[in-house]
PDB file of N, CA and C in Angstrom:
ATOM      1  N   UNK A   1       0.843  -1.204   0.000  1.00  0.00           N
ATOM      2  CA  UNK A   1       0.000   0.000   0.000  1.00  0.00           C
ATOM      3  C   UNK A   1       0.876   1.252   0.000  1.00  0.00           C
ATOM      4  N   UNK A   2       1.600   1.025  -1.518  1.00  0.00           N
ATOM      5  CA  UNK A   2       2.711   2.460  -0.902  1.00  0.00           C
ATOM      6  C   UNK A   2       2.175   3.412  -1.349  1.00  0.00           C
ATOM      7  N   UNK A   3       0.622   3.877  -1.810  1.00  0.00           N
ATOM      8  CA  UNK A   3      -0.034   5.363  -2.489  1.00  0.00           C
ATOM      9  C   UNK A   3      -0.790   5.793  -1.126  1.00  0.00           C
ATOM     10  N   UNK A   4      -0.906   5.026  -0.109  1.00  0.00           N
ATOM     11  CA  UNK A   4      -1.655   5.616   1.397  1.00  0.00           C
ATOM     12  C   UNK A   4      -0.461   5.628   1.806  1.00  0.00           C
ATOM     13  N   UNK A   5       0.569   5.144   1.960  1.00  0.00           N
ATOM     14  CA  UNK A   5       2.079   6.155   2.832  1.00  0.00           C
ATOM     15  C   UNK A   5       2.105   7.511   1.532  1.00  0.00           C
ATOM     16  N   UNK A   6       1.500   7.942   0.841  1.00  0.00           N
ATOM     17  CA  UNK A   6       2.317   8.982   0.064  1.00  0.00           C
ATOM     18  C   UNK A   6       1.133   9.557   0.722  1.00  0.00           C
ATOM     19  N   UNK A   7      -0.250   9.211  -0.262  1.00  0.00           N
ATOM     20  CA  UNK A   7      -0.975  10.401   0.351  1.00  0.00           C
ATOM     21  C   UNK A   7      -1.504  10.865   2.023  1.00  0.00           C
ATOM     22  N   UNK A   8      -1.085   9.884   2.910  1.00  0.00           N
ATOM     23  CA  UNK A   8      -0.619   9.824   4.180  1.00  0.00           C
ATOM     24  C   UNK A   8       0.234  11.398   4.511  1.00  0.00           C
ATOM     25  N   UNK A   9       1.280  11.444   3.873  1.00  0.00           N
ATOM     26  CA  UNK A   9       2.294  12.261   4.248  1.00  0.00           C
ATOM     27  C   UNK A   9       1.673  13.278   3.400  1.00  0.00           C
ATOM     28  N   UNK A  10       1.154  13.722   2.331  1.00  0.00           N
ATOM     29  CA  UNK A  10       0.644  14.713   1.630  1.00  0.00           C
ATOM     30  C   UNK A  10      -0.540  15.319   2.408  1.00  0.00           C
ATOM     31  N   UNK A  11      -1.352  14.634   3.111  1.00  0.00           N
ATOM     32  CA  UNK A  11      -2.065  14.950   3.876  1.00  0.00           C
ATOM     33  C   UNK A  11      -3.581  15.989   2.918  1.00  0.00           C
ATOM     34  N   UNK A  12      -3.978  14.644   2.158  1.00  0.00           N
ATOM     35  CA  UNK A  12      -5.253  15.611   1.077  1.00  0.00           C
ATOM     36  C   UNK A  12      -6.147  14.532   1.462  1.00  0.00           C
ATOM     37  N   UNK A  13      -7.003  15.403   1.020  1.00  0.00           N
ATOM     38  CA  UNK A  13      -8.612  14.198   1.311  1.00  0.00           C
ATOM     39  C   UNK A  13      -8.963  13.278   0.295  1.00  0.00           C
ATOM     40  N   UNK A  14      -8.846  12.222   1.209  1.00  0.00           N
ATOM     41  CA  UNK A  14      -9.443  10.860   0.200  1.00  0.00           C
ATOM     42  C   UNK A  14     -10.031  11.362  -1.063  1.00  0.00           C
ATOM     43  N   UNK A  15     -10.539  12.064  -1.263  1.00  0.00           N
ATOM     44  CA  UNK A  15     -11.497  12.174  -2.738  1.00  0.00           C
ATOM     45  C   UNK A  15     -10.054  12.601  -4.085  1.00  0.00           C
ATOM     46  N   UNK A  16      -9.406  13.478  -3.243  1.00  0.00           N
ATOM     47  CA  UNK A  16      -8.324  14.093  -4.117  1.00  0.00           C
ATOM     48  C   UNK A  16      -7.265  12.605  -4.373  1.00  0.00           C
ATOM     49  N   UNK A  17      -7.353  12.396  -3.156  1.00  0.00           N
ATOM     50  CA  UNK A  17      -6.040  10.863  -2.987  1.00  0.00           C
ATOM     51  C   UNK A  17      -6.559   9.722  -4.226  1.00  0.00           C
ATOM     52  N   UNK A  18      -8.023   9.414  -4.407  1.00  0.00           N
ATOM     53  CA  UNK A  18      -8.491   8.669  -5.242  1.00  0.00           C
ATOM     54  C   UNK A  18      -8.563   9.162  -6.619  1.00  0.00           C
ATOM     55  N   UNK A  19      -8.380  10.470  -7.040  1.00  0.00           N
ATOM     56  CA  UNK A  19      -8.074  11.377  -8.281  1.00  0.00           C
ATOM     57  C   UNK A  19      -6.466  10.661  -8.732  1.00  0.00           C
ATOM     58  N   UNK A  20      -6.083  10.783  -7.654  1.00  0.00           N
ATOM     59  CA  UNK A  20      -4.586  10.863  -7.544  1.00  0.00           C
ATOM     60  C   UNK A  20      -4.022   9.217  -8.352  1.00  0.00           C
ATOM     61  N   UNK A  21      -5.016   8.294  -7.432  1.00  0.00           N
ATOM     62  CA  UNK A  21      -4.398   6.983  -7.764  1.00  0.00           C
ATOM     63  C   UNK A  21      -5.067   6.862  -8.960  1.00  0.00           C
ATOM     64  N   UNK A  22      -6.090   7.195  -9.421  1.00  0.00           N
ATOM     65  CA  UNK A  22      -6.834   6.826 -10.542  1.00  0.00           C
ATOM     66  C   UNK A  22      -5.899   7.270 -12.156  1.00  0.00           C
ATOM     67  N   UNK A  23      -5.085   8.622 -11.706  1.00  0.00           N
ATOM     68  CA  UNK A  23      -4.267   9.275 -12.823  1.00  0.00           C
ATOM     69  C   UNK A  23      -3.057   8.773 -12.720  1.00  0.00           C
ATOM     70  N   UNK A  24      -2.674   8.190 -12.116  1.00  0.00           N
ATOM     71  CA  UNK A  24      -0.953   7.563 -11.721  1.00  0.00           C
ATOM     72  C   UNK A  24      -1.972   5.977 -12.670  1.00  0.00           C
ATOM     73  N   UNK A  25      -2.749   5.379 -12.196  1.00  0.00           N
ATOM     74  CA  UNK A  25      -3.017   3.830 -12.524  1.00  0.00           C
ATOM     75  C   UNK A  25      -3.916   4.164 -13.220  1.00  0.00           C
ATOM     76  N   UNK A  26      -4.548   4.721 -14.594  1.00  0.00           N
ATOM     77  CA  UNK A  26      -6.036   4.242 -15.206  1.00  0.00           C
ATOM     78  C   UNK A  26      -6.837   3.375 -14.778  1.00  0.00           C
ATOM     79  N   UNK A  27      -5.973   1.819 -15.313  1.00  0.00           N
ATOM     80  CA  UNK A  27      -6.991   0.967 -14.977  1.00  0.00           C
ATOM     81  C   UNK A  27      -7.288   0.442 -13.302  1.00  0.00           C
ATOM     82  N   UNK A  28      -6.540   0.866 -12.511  1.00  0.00           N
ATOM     83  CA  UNK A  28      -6.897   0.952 -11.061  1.00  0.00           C
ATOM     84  C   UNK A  28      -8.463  -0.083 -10.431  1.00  0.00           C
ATOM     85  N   UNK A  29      -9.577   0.321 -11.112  1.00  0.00           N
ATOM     86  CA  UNK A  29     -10.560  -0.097 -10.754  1.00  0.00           C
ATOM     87  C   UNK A  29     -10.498  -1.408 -11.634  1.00  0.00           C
ATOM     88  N   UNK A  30      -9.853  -1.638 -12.842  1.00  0.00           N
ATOM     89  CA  UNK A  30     -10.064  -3.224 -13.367  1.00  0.00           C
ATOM     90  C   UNK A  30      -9.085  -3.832 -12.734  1.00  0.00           C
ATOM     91  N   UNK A  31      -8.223  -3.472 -11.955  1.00  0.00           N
ATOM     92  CA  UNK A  31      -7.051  -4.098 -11.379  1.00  0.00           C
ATOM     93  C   UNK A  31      -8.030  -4.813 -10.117  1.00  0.00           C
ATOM     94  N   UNK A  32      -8.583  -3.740  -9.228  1.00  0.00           N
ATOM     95  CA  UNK A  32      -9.285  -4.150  -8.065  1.00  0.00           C
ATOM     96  C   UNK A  32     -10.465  -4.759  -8.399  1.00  0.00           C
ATOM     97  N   UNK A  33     -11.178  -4.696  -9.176  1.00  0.00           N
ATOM     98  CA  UNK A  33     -12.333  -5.579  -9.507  1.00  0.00           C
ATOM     99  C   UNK A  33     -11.950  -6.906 -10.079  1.00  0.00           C
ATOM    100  N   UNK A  34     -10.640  -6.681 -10.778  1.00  0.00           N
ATOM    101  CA  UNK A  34     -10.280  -8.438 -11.624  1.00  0.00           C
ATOM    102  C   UNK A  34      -9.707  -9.359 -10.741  1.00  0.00           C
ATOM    103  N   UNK A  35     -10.201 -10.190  -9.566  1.00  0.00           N
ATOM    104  CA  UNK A  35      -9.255 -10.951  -8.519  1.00  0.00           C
ATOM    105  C   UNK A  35      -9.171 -12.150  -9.499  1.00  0.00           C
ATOM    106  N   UNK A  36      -9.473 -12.433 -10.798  1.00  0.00           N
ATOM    107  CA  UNK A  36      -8.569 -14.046 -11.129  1.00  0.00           C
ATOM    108  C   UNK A  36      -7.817 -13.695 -12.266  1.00  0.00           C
ATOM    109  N   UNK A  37      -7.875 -12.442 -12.571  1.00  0.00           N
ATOM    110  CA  UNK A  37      -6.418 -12.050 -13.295  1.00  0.00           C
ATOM    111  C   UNK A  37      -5.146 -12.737 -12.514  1.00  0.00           C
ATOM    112  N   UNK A  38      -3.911 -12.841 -13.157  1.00  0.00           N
ATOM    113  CA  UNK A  38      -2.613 -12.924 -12.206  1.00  0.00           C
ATOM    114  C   UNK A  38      -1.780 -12.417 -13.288  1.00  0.00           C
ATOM    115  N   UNK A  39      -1.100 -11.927 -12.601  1.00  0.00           N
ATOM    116  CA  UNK A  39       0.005 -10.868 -13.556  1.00  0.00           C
ATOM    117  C   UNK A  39       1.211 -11.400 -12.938  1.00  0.00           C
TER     118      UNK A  39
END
């Protein structure tokens, strides 16, 4: 979980923090929704 130690120390509100991971990772939400992918 190293994007909650960043936005941890940045200290912004979840809504911005989830902007944040969504533009660093696009697919972010098919990552977390796909559990029988394996990469």
């Amino acid at each position: 979980m190293v994007w909650y130690k960043m936005t941890a120390m940045t200290k912004i509100d979840p809504a911005e923090a989830a902007s944040t991971i969504i533009k660093w990772c696009p697919n972010y939400k098919d990552i977390k929704d796909d559990r029988t992918q394996s990469y």
